[in-house]
PDB file of N, CA and C in Angstrom:
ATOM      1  N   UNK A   1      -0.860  -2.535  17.965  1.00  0.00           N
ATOM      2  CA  UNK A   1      -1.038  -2.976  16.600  1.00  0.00           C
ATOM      3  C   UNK A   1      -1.118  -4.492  16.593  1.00  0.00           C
ATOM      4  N   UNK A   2      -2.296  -4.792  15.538  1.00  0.00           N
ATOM      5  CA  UNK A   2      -2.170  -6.515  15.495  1.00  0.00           C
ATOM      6  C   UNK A   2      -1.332  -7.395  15.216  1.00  0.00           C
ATOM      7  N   UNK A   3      -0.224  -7.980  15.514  1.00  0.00           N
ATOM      8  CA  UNK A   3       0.689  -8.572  14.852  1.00  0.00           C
ATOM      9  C   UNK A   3       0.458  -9.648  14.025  1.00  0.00           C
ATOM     10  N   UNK A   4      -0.808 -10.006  14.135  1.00  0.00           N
ATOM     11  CA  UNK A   4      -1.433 -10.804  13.082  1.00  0.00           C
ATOM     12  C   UNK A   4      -2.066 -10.369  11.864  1.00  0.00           C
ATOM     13  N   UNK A   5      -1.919  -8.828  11.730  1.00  0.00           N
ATOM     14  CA  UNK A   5      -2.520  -8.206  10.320  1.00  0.00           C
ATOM     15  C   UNK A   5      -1.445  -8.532   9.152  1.00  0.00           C
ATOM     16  N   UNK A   6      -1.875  -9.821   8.022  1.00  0.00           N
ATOM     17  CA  UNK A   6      -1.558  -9.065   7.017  1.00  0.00           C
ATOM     18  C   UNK A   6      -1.920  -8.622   5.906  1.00  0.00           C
ATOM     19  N   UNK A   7      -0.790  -8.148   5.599  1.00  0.00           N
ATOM     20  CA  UNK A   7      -0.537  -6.846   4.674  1.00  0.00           C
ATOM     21  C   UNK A   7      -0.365  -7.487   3.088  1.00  0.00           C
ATOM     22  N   UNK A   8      -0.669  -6.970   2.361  1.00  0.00           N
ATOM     23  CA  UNK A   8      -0.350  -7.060   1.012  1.00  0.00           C
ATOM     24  C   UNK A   8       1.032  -6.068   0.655  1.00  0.00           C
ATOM     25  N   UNK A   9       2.105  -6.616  -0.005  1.00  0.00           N
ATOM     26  CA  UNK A   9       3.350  -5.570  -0.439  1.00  0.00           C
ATOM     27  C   UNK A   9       3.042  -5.285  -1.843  1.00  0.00           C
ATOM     28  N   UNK A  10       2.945  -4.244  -2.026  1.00  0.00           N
ATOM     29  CA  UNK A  10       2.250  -3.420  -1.592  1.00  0.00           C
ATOM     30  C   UNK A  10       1.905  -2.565  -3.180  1.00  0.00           C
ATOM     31  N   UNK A  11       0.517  -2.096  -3.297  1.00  0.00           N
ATOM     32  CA  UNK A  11       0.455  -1.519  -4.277  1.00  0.00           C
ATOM     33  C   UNK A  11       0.088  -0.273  -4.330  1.00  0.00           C
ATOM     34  N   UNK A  12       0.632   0.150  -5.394  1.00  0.00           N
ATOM     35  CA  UNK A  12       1.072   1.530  -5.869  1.00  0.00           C
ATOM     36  C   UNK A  12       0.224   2.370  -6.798  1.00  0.00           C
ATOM     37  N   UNK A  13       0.080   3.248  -6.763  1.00  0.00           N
ATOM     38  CA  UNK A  13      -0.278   4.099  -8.255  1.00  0.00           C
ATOM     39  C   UNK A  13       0.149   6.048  -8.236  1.00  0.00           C
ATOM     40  N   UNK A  14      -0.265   5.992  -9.442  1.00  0.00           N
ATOM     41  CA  UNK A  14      -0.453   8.262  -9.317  1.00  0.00           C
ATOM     42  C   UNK A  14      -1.383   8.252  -9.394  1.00  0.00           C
ATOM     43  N   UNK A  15      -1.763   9.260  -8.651  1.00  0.00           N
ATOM     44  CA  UNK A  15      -3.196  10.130  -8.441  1.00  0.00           C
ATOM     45  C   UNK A  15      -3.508  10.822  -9.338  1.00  0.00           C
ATOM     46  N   UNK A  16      -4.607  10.587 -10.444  1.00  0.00           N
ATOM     47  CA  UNK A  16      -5.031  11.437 -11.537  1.00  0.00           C
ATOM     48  C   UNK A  16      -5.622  13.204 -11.364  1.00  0.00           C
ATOM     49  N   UNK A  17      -5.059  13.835 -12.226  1.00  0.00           N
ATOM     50  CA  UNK A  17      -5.435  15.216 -11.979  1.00  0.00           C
ATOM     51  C   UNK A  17      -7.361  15.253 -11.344  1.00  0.00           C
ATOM     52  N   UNK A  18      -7.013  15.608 -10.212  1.00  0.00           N
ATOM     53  CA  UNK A  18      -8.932  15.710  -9.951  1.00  0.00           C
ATOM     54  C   UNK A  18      -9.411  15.037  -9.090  1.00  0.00           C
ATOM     55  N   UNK A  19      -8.563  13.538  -9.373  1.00  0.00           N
ATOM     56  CA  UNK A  19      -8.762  12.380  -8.106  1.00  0.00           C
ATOM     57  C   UNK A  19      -8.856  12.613  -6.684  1.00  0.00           C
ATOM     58  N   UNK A  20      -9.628  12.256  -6.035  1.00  0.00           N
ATOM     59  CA  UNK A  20      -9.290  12.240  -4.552  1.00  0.00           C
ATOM     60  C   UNK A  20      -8.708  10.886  -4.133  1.00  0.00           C
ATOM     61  N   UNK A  21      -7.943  11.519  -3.053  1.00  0.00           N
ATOM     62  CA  UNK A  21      -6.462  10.273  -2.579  1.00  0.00           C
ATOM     63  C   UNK A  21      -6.925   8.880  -2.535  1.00  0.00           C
ATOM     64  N   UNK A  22      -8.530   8.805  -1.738  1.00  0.00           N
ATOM     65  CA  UNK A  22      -9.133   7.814  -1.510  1.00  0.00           C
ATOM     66  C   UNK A  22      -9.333   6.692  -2.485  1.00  0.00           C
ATOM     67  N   UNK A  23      -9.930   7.561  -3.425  1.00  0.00           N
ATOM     68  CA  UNK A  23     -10.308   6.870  -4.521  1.00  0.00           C
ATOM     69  C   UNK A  23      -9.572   6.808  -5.567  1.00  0.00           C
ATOM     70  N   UNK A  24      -8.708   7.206  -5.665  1.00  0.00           N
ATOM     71  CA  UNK A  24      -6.871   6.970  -6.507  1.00  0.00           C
ATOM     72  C   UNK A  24      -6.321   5.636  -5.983  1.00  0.00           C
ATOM     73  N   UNK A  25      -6.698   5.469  -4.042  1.00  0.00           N
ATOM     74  CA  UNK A  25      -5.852   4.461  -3.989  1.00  0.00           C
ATOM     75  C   UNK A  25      -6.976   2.539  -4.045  1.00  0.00           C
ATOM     76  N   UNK A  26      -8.385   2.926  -3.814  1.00  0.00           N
ATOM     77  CA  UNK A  26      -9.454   1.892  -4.328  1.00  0.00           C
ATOM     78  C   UNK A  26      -8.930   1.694  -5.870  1.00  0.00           C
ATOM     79  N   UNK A  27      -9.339   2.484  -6.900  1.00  0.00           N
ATOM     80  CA  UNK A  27      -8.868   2.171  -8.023  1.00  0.00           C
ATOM     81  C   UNK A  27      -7.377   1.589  -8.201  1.00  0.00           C
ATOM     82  N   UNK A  28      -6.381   1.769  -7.906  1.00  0.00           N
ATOM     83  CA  UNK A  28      -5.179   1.339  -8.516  1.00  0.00           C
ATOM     84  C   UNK A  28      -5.468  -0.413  -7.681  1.00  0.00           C
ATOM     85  N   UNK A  29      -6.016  -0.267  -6.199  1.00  0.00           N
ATOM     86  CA  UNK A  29      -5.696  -1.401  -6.093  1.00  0.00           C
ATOM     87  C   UNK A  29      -6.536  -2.665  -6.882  1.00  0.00           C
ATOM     88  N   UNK A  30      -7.623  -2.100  -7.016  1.00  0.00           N
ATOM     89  CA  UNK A  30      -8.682  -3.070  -7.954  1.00  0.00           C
ATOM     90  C   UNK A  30      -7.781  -3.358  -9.195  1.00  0.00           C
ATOM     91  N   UNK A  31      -7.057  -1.880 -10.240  1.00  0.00           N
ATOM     92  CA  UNK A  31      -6.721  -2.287 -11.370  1.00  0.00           C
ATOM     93  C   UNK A  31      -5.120  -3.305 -10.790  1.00  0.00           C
ATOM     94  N   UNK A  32      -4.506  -3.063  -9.974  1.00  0.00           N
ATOM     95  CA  UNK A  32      -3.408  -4.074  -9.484  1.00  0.00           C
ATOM     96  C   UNK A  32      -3.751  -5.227  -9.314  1.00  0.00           C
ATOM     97  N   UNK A  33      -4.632  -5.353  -8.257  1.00  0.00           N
ATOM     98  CA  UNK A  33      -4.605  -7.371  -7.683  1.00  0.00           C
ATOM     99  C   UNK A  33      -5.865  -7.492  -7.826  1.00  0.00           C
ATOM    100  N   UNK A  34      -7.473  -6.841  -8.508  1.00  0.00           N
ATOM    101  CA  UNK A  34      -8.577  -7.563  -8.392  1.00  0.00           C
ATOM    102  C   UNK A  34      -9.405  -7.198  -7.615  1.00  0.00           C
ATOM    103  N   UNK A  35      -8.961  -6.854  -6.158  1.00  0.00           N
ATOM    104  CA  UNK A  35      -9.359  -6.661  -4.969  1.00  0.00           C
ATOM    105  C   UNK A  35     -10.369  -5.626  -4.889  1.00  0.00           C
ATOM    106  N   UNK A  36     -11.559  -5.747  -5.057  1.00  0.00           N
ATOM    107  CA  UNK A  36     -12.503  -4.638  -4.454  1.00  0.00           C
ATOM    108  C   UNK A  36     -12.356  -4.037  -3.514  1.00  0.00           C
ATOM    109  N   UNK A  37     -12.887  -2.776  -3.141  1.00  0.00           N
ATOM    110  CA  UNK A  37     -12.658  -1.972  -1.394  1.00  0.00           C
ATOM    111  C   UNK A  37     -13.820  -1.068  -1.505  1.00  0.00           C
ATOM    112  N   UNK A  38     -14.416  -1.027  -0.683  1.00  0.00           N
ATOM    113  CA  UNK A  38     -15.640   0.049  -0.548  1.00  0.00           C
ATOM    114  C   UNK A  38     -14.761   1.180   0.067  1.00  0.00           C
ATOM    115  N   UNK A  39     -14.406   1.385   1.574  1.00  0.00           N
ATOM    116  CA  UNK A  39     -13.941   1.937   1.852  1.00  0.00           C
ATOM    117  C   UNK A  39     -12.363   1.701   2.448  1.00  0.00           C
ATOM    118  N   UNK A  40     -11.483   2.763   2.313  1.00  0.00           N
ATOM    119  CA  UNK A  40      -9.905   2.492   3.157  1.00  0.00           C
ATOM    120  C   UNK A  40      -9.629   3.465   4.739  1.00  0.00           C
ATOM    121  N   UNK A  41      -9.035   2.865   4.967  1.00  0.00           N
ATOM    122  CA  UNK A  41      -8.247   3.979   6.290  1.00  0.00           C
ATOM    123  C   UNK A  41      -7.229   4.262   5.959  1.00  0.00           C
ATOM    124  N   UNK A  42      -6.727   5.768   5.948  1.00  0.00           N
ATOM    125  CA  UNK A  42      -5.142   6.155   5.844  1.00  0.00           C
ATOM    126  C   UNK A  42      -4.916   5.939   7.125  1.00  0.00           C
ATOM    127  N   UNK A  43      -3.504   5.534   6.976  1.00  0.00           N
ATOM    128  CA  UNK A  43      -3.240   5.343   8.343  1.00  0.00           C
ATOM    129  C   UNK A  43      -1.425   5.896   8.382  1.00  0.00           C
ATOM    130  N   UNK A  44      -1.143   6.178   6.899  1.00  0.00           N
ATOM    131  CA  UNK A  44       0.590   6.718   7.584  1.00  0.00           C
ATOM    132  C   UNK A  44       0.622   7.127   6.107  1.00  0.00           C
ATOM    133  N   UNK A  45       1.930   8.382   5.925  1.00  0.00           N
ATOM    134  CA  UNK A  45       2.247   9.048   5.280  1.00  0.00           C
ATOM    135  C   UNK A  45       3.695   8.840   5.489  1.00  0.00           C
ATOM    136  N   UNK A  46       4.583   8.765   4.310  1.00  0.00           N
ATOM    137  CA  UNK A  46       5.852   9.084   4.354  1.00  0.00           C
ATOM    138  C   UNK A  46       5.956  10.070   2.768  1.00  0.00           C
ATOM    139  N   UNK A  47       7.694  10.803   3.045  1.00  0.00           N
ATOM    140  CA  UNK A  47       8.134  11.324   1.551  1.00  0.00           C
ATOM    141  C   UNK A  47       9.379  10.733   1.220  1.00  0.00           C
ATOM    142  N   UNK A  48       9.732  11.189   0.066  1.00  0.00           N
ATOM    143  CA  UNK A  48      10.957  10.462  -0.397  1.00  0.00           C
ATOM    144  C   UNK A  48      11.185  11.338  -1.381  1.00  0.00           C
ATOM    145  N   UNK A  49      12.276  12.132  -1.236  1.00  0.00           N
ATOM    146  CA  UNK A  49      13.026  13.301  -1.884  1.00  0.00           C
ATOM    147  C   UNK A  49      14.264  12.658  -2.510  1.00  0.00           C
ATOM    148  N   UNK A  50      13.822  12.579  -3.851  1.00  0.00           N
ATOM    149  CA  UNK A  50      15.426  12.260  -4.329  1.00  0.00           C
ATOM    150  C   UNK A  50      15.886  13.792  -5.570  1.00  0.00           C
ATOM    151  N   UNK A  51      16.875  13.127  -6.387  1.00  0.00           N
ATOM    152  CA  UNK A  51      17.202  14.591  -6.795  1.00  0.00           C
ATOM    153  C   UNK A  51      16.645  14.898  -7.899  1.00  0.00           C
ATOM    154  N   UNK A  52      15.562  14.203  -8.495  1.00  0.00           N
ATOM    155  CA  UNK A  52      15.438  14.689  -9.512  1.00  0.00           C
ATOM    156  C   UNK A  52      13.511  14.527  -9.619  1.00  0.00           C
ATOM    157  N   UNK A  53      13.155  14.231  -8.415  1.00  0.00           N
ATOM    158  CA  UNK A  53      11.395  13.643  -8.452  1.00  0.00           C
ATOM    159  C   UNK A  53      11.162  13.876  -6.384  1.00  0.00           C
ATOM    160  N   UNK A  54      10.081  13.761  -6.164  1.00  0.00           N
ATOM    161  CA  UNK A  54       9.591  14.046  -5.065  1.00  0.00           C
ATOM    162  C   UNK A  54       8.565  13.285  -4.925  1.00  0.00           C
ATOM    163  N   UNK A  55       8.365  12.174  -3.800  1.00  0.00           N
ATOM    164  CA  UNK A  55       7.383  11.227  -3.954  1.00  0.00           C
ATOM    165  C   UNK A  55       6.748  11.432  -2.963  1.00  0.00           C
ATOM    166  N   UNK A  56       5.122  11.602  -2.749  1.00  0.00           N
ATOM    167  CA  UNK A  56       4.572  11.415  -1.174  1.00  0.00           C
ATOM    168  C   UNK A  56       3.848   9.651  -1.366  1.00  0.00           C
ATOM    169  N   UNK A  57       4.561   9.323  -0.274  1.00  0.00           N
ATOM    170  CA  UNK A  57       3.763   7.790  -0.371  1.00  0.00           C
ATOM    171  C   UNK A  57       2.525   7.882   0.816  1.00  0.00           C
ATOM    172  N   UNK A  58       1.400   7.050   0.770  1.00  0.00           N
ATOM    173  CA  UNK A  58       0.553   6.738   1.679  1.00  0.00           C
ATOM    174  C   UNK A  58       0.041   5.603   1.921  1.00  0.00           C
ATOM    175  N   UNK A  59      -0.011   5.327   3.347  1.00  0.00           N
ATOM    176  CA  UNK A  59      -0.290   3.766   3.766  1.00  0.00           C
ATOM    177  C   UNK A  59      -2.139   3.455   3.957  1.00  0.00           C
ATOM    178  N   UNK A  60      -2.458   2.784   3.533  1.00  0.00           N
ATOM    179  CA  UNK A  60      -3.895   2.650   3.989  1.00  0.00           C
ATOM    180  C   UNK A  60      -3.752   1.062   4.462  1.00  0.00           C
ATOM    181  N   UNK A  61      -5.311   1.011   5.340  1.00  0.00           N
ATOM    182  CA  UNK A  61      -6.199  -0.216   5.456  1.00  0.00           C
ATOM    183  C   UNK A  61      -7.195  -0.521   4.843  1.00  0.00           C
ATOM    184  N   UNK A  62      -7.251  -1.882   4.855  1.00  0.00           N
ATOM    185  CA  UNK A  62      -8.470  -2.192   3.848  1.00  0.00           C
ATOM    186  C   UNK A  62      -9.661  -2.343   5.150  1.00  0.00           C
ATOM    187  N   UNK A  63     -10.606  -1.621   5.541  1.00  0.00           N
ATOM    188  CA  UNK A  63     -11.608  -2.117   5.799  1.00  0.00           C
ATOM    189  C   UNK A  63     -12.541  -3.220   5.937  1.00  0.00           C
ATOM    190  N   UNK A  64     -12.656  -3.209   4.979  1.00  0.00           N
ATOM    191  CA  UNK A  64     -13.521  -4.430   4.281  1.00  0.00           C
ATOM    192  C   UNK A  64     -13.320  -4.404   2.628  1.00  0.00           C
ATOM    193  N   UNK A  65     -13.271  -5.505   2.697  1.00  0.00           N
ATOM    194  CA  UNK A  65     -13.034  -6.295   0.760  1.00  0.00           C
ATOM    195  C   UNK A  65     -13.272  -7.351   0.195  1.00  0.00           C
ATOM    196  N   UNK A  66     -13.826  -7.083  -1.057  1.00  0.00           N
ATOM    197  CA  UNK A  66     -14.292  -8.654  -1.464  1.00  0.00           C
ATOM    198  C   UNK A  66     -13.140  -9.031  -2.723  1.00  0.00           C
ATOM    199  N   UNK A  67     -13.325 -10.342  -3.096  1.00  0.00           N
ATOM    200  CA  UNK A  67     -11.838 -10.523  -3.890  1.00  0.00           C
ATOM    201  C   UNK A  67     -10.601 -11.327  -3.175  1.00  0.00           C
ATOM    202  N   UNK A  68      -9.602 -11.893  -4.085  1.00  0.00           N
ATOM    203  CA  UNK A  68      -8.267 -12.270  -3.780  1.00  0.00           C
ATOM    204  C   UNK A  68      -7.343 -11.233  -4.809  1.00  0.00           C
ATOM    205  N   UNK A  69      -6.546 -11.241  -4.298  1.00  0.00           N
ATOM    206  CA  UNK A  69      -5.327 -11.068  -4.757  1.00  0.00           C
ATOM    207  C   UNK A  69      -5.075 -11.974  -6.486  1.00  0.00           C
ATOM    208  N   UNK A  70      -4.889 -10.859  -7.378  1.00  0.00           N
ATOM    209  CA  UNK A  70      -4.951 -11.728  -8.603  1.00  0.00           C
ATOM    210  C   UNK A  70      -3.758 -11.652  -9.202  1.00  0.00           C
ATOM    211  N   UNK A  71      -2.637 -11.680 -10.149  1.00  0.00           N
ATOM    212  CA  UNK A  71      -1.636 -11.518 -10.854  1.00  0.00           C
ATOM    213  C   UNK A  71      -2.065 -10.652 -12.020  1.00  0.00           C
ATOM    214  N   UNK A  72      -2.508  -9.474 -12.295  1.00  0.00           N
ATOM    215  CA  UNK A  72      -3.201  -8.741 -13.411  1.00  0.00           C
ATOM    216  C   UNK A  72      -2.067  -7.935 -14.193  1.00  0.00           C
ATOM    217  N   UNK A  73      -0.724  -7.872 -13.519  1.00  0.00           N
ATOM    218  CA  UNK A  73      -0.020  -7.090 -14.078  1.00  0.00           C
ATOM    219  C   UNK A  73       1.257  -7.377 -14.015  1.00  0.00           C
ATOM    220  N   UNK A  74       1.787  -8.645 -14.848  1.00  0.00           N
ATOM    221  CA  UNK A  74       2.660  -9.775 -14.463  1.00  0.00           C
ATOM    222  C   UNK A  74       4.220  -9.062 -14.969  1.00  0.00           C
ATOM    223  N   UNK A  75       3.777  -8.027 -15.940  1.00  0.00           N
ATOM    224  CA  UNK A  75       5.111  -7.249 -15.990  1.00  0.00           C
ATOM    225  C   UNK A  75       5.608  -6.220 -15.345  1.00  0.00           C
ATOM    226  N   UNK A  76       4.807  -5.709 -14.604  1.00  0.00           N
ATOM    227  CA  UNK A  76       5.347  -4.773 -13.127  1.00  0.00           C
ATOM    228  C   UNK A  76       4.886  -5.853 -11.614  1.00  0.00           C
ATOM    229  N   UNK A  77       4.668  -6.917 -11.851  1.00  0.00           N
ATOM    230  CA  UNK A  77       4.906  -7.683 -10.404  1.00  0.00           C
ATOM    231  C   UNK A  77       4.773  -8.776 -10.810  1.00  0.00           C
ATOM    232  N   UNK A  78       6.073  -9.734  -9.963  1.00  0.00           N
ATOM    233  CA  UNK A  78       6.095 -10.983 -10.058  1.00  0.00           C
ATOM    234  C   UNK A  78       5.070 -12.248  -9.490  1.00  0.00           C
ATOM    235  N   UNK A  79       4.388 -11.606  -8.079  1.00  0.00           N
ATOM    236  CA  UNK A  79       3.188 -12.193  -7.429  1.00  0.00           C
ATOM    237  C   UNK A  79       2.540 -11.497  -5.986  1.00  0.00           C
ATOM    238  N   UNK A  80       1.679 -10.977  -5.487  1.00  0.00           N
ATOM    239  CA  UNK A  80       1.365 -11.211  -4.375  1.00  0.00           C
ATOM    240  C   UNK A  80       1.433 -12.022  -3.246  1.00  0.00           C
ATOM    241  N   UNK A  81       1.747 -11.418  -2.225  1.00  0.00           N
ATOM    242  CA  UNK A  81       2.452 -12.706  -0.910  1.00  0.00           C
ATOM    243  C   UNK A  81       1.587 -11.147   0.573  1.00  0.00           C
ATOM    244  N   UNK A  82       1.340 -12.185   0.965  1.00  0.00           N
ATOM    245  CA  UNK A  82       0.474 -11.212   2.632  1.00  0.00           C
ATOM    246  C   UNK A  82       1.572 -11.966   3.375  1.00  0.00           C
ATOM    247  N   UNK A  83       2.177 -11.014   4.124  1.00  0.00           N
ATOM    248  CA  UNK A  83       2.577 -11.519   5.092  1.00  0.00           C
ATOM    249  C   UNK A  83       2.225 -11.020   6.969  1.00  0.00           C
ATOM    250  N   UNK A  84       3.051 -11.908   7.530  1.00  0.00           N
ATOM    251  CA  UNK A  84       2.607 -11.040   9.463  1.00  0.00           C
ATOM    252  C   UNK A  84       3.285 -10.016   9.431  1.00  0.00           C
ATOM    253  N   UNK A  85       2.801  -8.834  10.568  1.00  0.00           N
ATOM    254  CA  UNK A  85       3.676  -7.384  10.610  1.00  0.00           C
ATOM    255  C   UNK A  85       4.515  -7.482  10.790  1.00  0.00           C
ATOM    256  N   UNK A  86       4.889  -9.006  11.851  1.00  0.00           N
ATOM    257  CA  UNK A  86       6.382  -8.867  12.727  1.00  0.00           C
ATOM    258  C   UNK A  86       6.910  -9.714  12.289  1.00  0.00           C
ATOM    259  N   UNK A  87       6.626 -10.176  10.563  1.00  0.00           N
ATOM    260  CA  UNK A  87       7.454 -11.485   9.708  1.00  0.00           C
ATOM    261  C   UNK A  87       7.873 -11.047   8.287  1.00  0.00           C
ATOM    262  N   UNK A  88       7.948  -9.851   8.067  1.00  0.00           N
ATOM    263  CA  UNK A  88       8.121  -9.487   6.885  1.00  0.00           C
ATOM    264  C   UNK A  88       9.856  -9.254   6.372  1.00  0.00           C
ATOM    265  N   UNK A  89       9.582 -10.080   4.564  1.00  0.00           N
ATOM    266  CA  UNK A  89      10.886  -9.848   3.946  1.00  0.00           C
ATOM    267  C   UNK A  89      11.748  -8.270   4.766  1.00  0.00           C
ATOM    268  N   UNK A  90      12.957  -8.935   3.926  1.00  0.00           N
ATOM    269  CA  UNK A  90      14.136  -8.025   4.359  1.00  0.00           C
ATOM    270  C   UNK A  90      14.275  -6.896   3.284  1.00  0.00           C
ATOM    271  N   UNK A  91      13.781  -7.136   1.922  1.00  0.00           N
ATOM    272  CA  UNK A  91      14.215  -6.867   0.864  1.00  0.00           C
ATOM    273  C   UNK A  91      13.106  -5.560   0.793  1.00  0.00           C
ATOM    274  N   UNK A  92      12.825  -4.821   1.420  1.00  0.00           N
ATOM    275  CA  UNK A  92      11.366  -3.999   1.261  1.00  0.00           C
ATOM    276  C   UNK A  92      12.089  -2.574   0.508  1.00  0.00           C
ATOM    277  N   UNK A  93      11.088  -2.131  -0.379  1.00  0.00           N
ATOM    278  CA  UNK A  93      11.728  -0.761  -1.341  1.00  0.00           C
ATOM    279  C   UNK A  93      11.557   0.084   0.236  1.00  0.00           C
ATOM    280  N   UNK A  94      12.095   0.987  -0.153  1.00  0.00           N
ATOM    281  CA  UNK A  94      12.369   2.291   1.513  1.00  0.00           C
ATOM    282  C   UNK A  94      11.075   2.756   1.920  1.00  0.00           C
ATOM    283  N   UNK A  95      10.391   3.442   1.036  1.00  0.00           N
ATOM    284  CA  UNK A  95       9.435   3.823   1.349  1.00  0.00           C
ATOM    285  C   UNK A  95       8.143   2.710   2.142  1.00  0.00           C
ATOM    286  N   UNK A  96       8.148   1.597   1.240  1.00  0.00           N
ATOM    287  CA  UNK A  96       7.651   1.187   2.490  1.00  0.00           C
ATOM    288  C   UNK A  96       7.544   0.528   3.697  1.00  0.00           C
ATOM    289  N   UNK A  97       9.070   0.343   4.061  1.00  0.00           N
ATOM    290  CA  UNK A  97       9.889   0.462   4.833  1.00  0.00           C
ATOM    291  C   UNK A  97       9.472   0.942   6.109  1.00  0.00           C
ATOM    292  N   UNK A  98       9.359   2.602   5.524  1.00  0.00           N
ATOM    293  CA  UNK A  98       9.047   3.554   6.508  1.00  0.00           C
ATOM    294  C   UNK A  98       7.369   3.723   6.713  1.00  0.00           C
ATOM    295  N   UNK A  99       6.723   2.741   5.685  1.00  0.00           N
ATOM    296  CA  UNK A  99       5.081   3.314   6.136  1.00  0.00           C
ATOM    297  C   UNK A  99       4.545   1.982   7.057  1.00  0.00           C
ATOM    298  N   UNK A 100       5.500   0.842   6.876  1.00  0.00           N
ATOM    299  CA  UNK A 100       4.999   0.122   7.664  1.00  0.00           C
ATOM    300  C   UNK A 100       5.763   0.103   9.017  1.00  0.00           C
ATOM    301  N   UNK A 101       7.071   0.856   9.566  1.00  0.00           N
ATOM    302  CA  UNK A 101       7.345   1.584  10.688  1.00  0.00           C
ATOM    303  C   UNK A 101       6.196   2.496  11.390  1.00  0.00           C
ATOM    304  N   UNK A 102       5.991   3.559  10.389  1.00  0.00           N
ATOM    305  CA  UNK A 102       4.611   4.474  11.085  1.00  0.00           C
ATOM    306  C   UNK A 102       3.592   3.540  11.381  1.00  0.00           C
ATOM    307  N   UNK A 103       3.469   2.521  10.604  1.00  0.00           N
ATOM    308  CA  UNK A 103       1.905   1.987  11.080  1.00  0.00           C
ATOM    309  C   UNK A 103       2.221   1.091  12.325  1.00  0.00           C
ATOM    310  N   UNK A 104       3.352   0.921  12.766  1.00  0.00           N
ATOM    311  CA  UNK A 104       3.854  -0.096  14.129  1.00  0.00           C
ATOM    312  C   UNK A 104       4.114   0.775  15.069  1.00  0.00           C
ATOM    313  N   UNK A 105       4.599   2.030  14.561  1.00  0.00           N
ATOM    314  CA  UNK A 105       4.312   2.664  16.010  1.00  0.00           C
ATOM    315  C   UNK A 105       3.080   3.689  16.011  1.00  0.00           C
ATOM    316  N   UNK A 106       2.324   3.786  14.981  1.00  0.00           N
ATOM    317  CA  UNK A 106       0.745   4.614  15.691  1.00  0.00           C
ATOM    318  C   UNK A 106       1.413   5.960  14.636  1.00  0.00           C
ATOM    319  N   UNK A 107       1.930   6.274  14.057  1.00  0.00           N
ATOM    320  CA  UNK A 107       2.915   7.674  13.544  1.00  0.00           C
ATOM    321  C   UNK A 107       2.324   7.713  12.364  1.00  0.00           C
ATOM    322  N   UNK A 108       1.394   9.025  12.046  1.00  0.00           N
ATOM    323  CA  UNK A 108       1.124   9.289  10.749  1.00  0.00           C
ATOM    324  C   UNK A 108       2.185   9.576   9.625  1.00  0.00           C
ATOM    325  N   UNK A 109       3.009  10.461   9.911  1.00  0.00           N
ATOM    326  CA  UNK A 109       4.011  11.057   9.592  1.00  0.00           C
ATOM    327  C   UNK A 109       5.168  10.952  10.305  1.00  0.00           C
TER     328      UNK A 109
END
C-alpha cells in the first residue's frame, strides 16, 4: 500500500431505495465536498452492530477526480483535511478505523 495516499476523512451517506452502492457513494461525495468521480474502487467493507441499528460501512478509491474538497455542509462537518496513511489523527470514529486497517493490510472484510 502507498504510504503516500491521501485520504479524505471521510464521507458518508445512505443508499437510496434502488441505488446502486457505486453510485450512492459518487453522489454523496459530490453532494459532501464538491468532488466529482467518474468512477470508484471498493476496496474494504466493515459492520458495526450496535443495539439498536446495524451499519455496513464501505471504503472506496477515488480513481480519478476533478474538483477540491469544498465545505458544503458546515453543519455536519467542520472542514476537510487529506492526510498520509501512516500519519493519521488519533481521534478516528471506529468504523473507519477499521476500513482504513482493511485497506493497509489488502482485507476486504
Amino acid at each position: 500500500m502507498n504510504s503516500k495516499l491521501r485520504i479524505p476523512l471521510c464521507w458518508k451517506g445512505h443508499l437510496e431505495w434502488g441505488e446502486k452502492l457505486e453510485d450512492c457513494a459518487i453522489r454523496e461525495l459530490k453532494e459532501e465536498t464538491g468532488i466529482e468521480v467518474k468512477r470508484l474502487k471498493l476496496v474494504t467493507v466493515t459492520d458495526e452492530a450496535r443495539d439498536v441499528d446495524h451499519y455496513v460501512h464501505f471504503g472506496f478509491l477515488l480513481d480519478n477526480f476533478k474538483g477540491e474538497a469544498k465545505l458544503i455542509e458546515p453543519n455536519k462537518c467542520e472542514k476537510w483535511e487529506f492526510f498520509d496513511l501512516n500519519d493519521l489523527p488519533k481521534n478516528l470514529f471506529w468504523p473507519h478505523k477499521q476500513l482504513i486497517k482493511n485497506l493497509k493490510n489488502h482485507t476486504l472484510y
